[in-house]
Protein backbone atom coordinates (compact mmCIF):
# COMPACT_ATOMS: atom_id res chain seq x y z
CA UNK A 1 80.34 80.00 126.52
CA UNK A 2 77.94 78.36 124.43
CA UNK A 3 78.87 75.26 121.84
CA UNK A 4 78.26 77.03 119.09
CA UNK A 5 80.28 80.51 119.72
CA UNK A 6 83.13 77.90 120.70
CA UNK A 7 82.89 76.43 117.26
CA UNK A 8 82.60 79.38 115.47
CA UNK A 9 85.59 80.89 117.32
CA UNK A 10 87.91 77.99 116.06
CA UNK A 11 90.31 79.11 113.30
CA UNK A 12 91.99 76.86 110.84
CA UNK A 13 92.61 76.44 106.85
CA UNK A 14 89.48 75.13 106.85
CA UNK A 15 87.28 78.04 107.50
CA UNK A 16 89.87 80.00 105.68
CA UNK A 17 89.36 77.71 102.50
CA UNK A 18 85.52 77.00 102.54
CA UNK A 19 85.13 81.21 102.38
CA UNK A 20 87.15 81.39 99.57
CA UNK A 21 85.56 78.69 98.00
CA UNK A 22 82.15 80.70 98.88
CA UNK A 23 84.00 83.71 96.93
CA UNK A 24 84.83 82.07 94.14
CA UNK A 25 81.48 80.48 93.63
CA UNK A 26 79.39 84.14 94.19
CA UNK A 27 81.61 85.41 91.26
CA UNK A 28 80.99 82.56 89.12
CA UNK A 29 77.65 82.83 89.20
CA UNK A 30 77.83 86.40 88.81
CA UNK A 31 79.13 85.90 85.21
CA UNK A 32 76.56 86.23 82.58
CA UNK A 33 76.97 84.56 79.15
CA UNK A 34 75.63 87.09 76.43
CA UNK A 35 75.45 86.16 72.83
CA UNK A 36 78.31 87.50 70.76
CA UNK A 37 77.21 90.50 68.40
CA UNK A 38 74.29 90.92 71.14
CA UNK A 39 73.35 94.67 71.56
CA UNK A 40 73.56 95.73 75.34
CA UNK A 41 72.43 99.42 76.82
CA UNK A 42 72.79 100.17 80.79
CA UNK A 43 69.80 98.37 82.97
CA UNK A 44 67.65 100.87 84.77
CA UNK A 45 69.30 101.26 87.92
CA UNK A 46 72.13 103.40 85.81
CA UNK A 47 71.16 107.04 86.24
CA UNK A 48 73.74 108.86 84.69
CA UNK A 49 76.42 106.60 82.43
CA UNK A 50 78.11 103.67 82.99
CA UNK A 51 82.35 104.12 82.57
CA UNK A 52 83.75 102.09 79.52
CA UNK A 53 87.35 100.61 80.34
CA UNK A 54 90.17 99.94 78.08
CA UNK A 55 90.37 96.71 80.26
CA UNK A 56 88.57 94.43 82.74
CA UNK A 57 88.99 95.95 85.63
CA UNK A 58 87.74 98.85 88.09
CA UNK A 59 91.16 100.14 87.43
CA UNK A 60 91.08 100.19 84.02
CA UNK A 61 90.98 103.83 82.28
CA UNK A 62 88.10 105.36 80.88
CA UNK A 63 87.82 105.08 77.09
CA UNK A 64 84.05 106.04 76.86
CA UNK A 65 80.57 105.97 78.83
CA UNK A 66 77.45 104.59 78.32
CA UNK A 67 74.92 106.83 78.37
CA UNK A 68 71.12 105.43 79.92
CA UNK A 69 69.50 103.53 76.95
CA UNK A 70 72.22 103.84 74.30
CA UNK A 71 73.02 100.81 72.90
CA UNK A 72 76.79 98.85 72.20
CA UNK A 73 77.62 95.80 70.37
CA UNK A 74 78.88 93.05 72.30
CA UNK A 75 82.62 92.00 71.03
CA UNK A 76 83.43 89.43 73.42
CA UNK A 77 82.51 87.82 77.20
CA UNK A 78 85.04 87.25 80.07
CA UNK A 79 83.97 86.65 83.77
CA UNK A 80 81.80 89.75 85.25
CA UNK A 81 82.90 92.39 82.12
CA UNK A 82 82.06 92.59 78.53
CA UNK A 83 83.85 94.06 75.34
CA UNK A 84 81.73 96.43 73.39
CA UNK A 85 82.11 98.73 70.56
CA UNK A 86 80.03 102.39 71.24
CA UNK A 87 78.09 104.22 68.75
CA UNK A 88 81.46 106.14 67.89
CA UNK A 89 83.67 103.18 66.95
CA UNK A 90 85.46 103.46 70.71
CA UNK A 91 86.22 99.71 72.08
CA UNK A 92 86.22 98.90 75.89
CA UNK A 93 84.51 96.70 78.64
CA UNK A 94 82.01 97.14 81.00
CA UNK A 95 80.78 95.71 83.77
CA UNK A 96 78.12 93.10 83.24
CA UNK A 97 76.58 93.46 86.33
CA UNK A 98 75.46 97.13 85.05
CA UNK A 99 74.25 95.92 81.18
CA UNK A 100 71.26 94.32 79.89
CA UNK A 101 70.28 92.75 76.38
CA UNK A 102 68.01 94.06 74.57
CA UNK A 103 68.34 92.98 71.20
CA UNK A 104 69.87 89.62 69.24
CA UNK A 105 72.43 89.95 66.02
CA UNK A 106 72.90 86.65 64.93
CA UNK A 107 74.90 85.89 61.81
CA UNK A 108 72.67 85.97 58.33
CA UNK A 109 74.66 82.51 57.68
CA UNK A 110 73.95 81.03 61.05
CA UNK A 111 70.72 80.40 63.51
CA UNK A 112 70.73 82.45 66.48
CA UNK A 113 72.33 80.39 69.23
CA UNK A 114 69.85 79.31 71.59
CA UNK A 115 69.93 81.24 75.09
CA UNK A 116 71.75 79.35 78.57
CA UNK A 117 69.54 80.15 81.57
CA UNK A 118 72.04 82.77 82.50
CA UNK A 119 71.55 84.42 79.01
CA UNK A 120 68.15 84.73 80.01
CA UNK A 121 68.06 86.11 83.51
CA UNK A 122 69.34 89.30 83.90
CA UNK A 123 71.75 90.10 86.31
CA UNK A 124 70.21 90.08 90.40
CA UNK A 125 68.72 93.64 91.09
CA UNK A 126 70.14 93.56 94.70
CA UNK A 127 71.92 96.50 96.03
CA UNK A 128 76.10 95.87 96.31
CA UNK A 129 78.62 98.45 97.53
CA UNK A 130 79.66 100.54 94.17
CA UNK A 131 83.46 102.49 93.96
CA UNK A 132 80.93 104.21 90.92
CA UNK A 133 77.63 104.13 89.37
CA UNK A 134 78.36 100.86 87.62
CA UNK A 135 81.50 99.41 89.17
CA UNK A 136 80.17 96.90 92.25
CA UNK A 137 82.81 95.24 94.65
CA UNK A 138 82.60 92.35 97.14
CA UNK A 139 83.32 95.55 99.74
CA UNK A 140 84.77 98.67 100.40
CA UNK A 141 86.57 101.01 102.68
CA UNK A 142 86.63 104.41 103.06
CA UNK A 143 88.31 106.71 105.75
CA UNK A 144 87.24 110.63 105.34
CA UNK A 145 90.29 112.96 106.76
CA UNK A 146 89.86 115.82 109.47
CA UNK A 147 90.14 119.26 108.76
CA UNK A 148 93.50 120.59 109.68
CA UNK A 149 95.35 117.82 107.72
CA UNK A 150 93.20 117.56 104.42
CA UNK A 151 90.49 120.64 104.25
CA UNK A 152 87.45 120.73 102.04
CA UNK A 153 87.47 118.49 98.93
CA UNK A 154 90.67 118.38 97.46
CA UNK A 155 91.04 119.07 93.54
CA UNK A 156 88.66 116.99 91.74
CA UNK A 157 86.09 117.54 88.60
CA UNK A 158 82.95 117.37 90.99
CA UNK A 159 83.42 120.26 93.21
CA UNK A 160 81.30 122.83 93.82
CA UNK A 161 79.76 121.13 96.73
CA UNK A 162 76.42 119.60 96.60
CA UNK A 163 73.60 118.25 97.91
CA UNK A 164 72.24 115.32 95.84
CA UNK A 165 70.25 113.36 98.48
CA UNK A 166 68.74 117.17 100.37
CA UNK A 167 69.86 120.12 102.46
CA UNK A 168 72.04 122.82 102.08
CA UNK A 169 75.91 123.05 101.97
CA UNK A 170 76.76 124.06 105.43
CA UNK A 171 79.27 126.51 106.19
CA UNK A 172 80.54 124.84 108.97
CA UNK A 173 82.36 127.67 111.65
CA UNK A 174 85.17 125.76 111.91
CA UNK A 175 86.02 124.10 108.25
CA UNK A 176 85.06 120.90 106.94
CA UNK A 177 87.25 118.18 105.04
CA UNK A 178 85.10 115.66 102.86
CA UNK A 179 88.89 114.68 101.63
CA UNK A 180 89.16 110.47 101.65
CA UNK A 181 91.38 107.69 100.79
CA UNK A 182 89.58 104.09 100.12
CA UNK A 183 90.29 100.72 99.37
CA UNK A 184 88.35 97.84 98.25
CA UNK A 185 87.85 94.26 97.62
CA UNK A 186 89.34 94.71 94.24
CA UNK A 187 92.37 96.82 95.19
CA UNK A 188 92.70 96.52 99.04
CA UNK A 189 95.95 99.17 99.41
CA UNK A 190 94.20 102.95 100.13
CA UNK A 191 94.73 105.12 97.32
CA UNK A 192 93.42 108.60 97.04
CA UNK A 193 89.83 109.93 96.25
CA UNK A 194 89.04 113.07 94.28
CA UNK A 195 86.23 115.60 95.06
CA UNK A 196 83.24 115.79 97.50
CA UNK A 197 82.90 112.10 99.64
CA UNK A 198 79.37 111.20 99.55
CA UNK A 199 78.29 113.95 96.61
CA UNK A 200 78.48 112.32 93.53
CA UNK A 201 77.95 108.86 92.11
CA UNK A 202 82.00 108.90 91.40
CA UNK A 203 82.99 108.13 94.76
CA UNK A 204 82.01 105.07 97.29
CA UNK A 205 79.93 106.62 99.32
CA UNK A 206 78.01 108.98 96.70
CA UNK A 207 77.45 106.13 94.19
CA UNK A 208 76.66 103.22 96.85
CA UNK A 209 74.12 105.65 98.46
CA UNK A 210 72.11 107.00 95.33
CA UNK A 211 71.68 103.20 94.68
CA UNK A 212 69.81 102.49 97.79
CA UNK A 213 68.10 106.21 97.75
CA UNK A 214 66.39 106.14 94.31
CA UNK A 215 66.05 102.78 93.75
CA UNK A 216 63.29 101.71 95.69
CA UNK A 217 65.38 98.90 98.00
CA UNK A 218 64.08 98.04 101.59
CA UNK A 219 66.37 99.69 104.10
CA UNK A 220 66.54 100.22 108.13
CA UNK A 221 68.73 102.95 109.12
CA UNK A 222 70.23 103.42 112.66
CA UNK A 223 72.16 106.29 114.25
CA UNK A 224 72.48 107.24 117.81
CA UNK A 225 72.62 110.44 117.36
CA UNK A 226 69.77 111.39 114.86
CA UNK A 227 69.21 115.00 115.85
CA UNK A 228 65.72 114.82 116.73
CA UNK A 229 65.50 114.24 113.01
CA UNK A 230 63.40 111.89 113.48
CA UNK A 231 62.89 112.11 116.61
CA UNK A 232 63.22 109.03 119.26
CA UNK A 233 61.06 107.82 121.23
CA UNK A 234 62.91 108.15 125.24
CA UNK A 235 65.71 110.05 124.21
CA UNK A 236 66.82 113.87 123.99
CA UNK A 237 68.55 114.63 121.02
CA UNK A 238 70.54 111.56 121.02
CA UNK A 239 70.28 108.24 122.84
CA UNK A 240 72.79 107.79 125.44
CA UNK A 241 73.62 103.69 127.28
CA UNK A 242 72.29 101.77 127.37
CA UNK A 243 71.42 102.34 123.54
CA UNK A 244 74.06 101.01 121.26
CA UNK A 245 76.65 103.27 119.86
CA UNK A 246 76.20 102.36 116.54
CA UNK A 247 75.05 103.75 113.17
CA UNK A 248 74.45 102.46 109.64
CA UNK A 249 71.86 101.50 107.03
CA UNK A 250 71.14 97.84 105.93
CA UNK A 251 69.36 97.70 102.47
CA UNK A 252 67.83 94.75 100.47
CA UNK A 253 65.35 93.50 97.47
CA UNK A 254 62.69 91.05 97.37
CA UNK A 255 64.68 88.07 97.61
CA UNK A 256 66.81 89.58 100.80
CA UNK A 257 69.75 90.04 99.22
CA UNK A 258 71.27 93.44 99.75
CA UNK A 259 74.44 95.16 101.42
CA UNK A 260 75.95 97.05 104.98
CA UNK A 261 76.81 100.08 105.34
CA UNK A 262 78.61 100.85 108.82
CA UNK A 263 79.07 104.89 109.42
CA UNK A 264 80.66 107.04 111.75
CA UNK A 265 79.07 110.20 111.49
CA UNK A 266 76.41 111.59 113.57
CA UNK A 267 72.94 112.34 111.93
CA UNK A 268 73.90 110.95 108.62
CA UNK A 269 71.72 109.25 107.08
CA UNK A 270 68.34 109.75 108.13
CA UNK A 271 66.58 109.12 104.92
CA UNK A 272 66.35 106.03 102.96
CA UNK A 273 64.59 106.91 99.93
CA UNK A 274 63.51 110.14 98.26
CA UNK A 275 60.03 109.36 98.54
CA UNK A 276 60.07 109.68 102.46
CA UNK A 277 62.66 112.95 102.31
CA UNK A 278 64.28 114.54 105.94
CA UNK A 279 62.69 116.81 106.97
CA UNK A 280 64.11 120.05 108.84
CA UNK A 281 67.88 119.02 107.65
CA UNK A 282 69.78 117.42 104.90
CA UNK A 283 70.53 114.24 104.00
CA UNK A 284 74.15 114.45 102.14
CA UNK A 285 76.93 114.05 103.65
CA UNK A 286 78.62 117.98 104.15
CA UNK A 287 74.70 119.11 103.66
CA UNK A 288 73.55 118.01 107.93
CA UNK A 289 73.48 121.26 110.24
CA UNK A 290 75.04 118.46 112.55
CA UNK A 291 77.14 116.33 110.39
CA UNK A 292 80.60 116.09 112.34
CA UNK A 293 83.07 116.72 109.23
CA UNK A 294 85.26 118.46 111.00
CA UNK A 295 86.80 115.46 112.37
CA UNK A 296 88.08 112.23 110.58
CA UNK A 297 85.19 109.72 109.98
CA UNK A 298 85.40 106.04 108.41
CA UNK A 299 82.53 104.28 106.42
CA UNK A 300 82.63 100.11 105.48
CA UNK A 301 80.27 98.63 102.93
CA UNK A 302 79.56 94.69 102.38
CA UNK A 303 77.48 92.62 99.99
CA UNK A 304 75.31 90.44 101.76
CA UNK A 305 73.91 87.27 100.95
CA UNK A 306 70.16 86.76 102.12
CA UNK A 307 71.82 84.86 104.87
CA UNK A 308 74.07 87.13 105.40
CA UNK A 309 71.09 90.23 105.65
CA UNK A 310 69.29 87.95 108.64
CA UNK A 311 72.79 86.84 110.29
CA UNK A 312 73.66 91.27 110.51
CA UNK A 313 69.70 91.72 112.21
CA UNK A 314 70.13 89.88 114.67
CA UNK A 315 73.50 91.40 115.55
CA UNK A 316 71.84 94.66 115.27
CA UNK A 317 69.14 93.03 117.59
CA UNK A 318 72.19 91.94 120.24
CA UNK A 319 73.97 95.53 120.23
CA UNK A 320 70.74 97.54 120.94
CA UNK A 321 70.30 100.02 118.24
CA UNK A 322 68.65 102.74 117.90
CA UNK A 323 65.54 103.06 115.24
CA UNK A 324 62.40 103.29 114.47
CA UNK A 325 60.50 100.19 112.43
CA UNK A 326 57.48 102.54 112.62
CA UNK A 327 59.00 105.31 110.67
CA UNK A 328 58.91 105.35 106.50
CA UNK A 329 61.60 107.65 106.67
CA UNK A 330 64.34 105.51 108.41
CA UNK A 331 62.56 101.81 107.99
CA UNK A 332 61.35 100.64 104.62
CA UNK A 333 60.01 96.59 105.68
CA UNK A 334 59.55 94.06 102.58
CA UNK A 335 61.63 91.01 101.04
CA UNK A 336 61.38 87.79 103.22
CA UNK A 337 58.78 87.25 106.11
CA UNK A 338 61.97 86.35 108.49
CA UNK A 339 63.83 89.41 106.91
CA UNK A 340 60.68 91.36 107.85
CA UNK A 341 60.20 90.06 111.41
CA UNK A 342 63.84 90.29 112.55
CA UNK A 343 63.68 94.45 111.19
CA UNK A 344 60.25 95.03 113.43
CA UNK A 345 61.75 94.14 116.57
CA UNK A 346 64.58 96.78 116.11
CA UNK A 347 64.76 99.94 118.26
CA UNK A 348 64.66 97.99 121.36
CA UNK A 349 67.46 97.22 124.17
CA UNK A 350 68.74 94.06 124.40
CA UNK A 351 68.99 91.78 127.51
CA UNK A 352 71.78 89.98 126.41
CA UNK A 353 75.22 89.08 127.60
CA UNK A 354 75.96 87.20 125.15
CA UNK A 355 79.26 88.12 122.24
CA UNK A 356 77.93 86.81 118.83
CA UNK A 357 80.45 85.94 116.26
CA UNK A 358 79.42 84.74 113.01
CA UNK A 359 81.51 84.42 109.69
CA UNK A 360 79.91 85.56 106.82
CA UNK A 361 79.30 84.40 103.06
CA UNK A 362 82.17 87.08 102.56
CA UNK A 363 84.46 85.24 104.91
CA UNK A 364 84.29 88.75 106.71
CA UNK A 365 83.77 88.49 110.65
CA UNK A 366 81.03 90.20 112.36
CA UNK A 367 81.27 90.63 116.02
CA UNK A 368 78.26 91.98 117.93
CA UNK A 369 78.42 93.47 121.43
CA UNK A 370 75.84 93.82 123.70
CA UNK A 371 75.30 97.17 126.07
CA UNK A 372 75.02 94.80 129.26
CA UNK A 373 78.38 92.76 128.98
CA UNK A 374 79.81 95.82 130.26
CA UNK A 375 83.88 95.56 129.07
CA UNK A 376 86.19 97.78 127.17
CA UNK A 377 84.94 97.04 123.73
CA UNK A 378 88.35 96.57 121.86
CA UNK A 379 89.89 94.25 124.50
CA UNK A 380 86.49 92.24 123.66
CA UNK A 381 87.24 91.99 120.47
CA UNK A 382 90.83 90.96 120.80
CA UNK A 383 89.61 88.17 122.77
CA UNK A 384 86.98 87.29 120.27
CA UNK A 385 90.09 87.23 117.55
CA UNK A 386 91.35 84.22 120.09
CA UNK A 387 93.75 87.21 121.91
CA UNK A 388 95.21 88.90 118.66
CA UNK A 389 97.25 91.91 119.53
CA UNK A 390 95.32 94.72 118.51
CA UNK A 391 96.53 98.41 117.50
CA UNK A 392 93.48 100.76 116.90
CA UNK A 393 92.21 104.53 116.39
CA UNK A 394 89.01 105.98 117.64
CA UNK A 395 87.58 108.83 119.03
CA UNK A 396 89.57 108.99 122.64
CA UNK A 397 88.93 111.82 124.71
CA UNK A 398 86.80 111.60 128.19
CA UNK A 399 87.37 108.52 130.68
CA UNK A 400 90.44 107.34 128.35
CA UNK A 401 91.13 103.30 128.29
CA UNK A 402 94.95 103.45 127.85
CA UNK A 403 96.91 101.13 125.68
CA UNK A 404 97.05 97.84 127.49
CA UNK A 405 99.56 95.05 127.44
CA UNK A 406 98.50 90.84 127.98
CA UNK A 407 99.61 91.18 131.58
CA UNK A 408 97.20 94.46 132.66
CA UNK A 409 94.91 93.60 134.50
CA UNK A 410 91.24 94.28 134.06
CA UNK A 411 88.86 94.34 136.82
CA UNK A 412 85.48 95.33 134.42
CA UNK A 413 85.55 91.78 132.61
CA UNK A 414 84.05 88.76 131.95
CA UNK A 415 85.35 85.60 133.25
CA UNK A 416 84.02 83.62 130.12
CA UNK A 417 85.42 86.18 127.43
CA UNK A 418 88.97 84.96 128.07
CA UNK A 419 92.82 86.10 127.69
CA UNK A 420 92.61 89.57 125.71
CA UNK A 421 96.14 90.32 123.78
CA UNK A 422 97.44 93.83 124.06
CA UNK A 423 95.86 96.73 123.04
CA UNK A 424 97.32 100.15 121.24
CA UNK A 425 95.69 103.23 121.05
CA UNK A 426 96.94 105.19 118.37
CA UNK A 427 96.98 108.90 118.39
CA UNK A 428 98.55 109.74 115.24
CA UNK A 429 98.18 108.88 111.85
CA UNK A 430 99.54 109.52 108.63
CA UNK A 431 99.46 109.68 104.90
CA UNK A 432 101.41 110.77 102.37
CA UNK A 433 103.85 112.38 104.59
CA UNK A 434 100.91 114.62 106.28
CA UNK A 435 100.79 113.75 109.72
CA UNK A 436 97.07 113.98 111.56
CA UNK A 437 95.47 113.49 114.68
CA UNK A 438 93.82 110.49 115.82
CA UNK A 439 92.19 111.39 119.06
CA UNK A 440 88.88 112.84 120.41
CA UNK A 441 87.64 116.37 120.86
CA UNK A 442 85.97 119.07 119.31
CA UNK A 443 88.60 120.63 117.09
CA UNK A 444 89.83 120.27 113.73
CA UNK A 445 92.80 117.82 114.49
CA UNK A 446 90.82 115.15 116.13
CA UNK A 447 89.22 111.69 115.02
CA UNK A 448 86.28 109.54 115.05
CA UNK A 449 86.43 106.82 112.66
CA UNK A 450 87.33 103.75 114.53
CA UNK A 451 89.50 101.52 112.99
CA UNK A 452 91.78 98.80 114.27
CA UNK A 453 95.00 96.19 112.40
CA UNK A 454 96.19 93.23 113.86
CA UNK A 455 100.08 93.91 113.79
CA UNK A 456 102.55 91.09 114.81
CA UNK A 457 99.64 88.31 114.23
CA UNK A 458 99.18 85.14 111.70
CA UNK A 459 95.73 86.56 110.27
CA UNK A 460 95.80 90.01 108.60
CA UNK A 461 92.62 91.58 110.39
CA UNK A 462 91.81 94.91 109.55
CA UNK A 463 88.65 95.92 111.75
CA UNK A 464 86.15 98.35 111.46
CA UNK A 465 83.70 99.09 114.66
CA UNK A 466 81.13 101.10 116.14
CA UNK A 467 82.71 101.51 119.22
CA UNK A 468 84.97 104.12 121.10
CA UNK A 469 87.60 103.10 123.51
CA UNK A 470 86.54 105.25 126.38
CA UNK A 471 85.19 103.65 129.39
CA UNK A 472 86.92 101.85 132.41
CA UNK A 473 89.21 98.95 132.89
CA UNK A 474 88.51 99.08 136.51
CA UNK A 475 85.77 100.53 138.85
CA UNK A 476 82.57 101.91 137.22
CA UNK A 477 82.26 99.01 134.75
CA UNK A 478 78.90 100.38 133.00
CA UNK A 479 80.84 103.76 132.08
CA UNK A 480 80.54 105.25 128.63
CA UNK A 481 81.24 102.74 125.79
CA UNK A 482 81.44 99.73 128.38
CA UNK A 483 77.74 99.96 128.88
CA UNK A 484 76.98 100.46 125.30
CA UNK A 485 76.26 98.01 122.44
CA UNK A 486 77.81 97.95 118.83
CA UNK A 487 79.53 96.09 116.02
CA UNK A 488 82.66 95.11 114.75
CA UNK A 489 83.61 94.03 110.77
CA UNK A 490 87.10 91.71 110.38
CA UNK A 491 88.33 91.80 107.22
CA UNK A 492 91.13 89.03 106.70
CA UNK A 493 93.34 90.36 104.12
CA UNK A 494 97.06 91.38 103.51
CA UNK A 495 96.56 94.50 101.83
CA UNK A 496 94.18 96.27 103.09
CA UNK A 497 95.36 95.12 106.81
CA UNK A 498 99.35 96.65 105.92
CA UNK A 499 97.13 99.78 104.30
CA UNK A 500 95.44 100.53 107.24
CA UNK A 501 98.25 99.65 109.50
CA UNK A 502 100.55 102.51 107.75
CA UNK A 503 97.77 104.84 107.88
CA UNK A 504 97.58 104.57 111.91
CA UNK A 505 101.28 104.08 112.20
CA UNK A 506 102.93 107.00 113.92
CA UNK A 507 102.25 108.06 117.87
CA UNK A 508 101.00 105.37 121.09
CA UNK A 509 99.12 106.54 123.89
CA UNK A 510 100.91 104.79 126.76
């Protein structure tokens, strides 16, 4: 093991305290001082209104919207949200993130106060994970339900289905469910969605895609199971080990600032920007001819530093994915010459042996896996966490890796990895008092989100991966996900890790 993954595995108040401090000083300078009596209207990247709170917060209730290029009068600043007073006399705050100036009201008895800097930039036109058009968080969660438990959409104003992004709303022969719970960085306990997941800019998935998809960001996409749409270069359909088992989309502006998005779904998306459309399928979520809705699915979105954007390439890089930095449709290169560089060797397998583990400006944990340390993925990861227990849920079906305890053996390891803690495998979940499967197969009771707590431990990890625990502890070591690459996201936090733990909390595969 290398110096520097040795360093960078060493816990401590320290690291804990310089990521909060990193926190704190992103939403500082996030806050933009506007000129009281200043007129606002919503900057150009709001396509349909922006939601007017009667406080300042996400969870604040709607008093009014914004509509693109109506104008309100500023009442007063606080940190990221600003007072304003509509057209119709209503009073209530809105993001700042989402507003521009365009037009000074300085007292008749007073001179115009003279602009700070920040007055005078506008806010950074980077991509950030959205709960709505206009309501950006440090990150967010989502897990999508299967079909037995929680079919179709749910009540909600946006249903019908639809298919903002292209395709057609599939009748799927065996149901769908595009029902979802999410939390975020700004209310970490799951709470319920309403409507279609990933069909309107009023949920997490809807909103944060239409920003990257008709706003002109850089992007790579990767899926392992694209369809043939595009088509891969060496694979049939879908790209089997030693290809990485991941999927996502990575987008970012000029400066290389941007946001992750880690998916579970196979063929979705395959289309970064309307200007290079799919074509021969859709490209909305419930609108793919082979979209997997039928089964649960989870989806994790993080703002990323320019830092950051380079530090999640290269892990991308180490896990083998699978793209194409040839292809418009799934690779849009720009931004930084290093950004650039690290995105044109994608779509390549990786050598390596070699676990990365870096800590981000988020104080999130990314853990990449490469397809040749060939080792059941989640006992990896344990061991990564410095042997945190680990109780998770993924898809679980053929060449099951049981739940494993400290003192289990395992043959198909790495002598440098270390001690793994014991492993659960969950294969029921609940919410709400509706009880659902957790495991693998091709029915509507099953799941393949894969999601993972840290129960009975002194950090609060809630985890989010690529990776399925199917494989081998013993004998054919390069078997199914042991001989594939992916990623893993470790979110430190209370209340999203006890949120996620209740939702998994029910049956144990022994």
């Amino acid at each position: 093991m290398t110096t520097a993954m040795t360093a960078a595995r060493r816990p401590g108040r320290l690291t804990r305290i310089g990521a909060q401090f990193v926190v704190a000083l992103i939403a500082v300078s996030s806050w933009v001082v506007f000129a009281a009596a200043a007129t606002v209207t919503p900057s150009n990247r709001v396509t349909s209104y922006l939601i007017v709170r009667n406080q300042p917060s996400g969870d604040g209730q709607e008093v009014g919207r914004l509509q693109p290029r109506e104008k309100a009068e500023t009442v007063e600043s606080v940190p990221r949200w600003l007072k304003v007073r509509l057209s119709d006399g209503a009073v209530g705050y809105v993001s700042k993130a989402w507003v521009e100036e365009v037009e000074a009201a300085p007292s008749p008895t007073a001179p115009a106060p003279t602009p700070t800097p920040a007055a005078a930039t506008p806010p950074s036109n980077s991509p950030a994970p959205l709960l709505a058009t206009g309501h950006p968080v440090e990150w967010w969660f989502v897990f999508k339900f299967n079909t037995q438990s929680f079919p179709g959409c749910g009540s909600g104003p946006n249903d019908p289905r639809r298919c903002p992004f292209g395709g057609d709303v599939q009748n799927y022969g065996h149901g769908f469910s595009q029902q979802f719970v999410y939390a975020s960085s700004e209310t970490p306990a799951l709470q319920k969605g309403d409507g279609c997941l990933g069909e309107t800019t009023t949920d997490p998935l809807g909103a944060t895609f239409e920003e990257i998809y008709n706003h002109g960001f850089y992007y790579v996409i990767w899926n392992d199971q694209f369809y043939d749409h595009p088509a891969i270069a060496g694979c049939q359909k879908f790209c089997g080990a030693p290809w990485g088992h991941s999927k996502g989309l990575l987008a970012w502006n000029d400066a290389g600032e941007g946001l992750v998005l880690q998916v579970t779904t196979p063929s979705w998306p395959a289309s970064g920007s309307k200007l290079s459309p799919r074509d021969h399928d859709g490209n909305t979520l419930g609108c793919v001819a082979d979209n997997d809705v039928l089964v649960s699915q989870h989806f994790f979105a993080l703002k990323l530093s320019k830092h950051d954007v380079v530090t999640v390439l290269k892990a991308l890089a180490n896990a083998s994915v699978v793209t194409d930095p040839a292809n418009p449709q799934i690779v849009r290169k720009g931004g930084p010459t290093d950004v650039q560089d690290l995105v044109a060797a994608l779509g390549t397998q990786s050598p390596s042996k070699a676990v990365t583990r870096d800590t981000l400006s988020t104080g999130v944990i990314l853990i990449s896996k490469p397809s040749a340390l060939q080792v059941p993925p989640l006992q990896m990861v344990s061991t990564d966490l410095n042997g945190v227990p680990l109780r998770a849920a993924t898809w679980w079906q053929t060449s099951k890796i049981p739940s494993t305890t400290a003192a289990i053996p395992i043959p198909c390891w790495n002598g440098h990895l270390g001690q793994a803690g014991p492993v659960e495998i969950a294969t029921k979940g609940h919410w709400n008092g509706t009880a659902f499967g957790l495991t693998g197969g091709p029915g509507p009771d099953f799941n393949h989100a894969k999601v993972g707590v840290s129960p009975g431990s002194a950090n609060h990890y809630a985890i989010f991966g690529d990776m399925n625990q199917e494989g081998a502890l013993s004998g054919n070591c390069a078997s199914r996900q042991n001989g594939r690459g992916g990623l893993f996201y470790v979110v430190d936090n209370g209340g999203l890790h006890d949120s996620v733990a209740e939702l998994i909390k029910s049956d144990t595969a022994p």
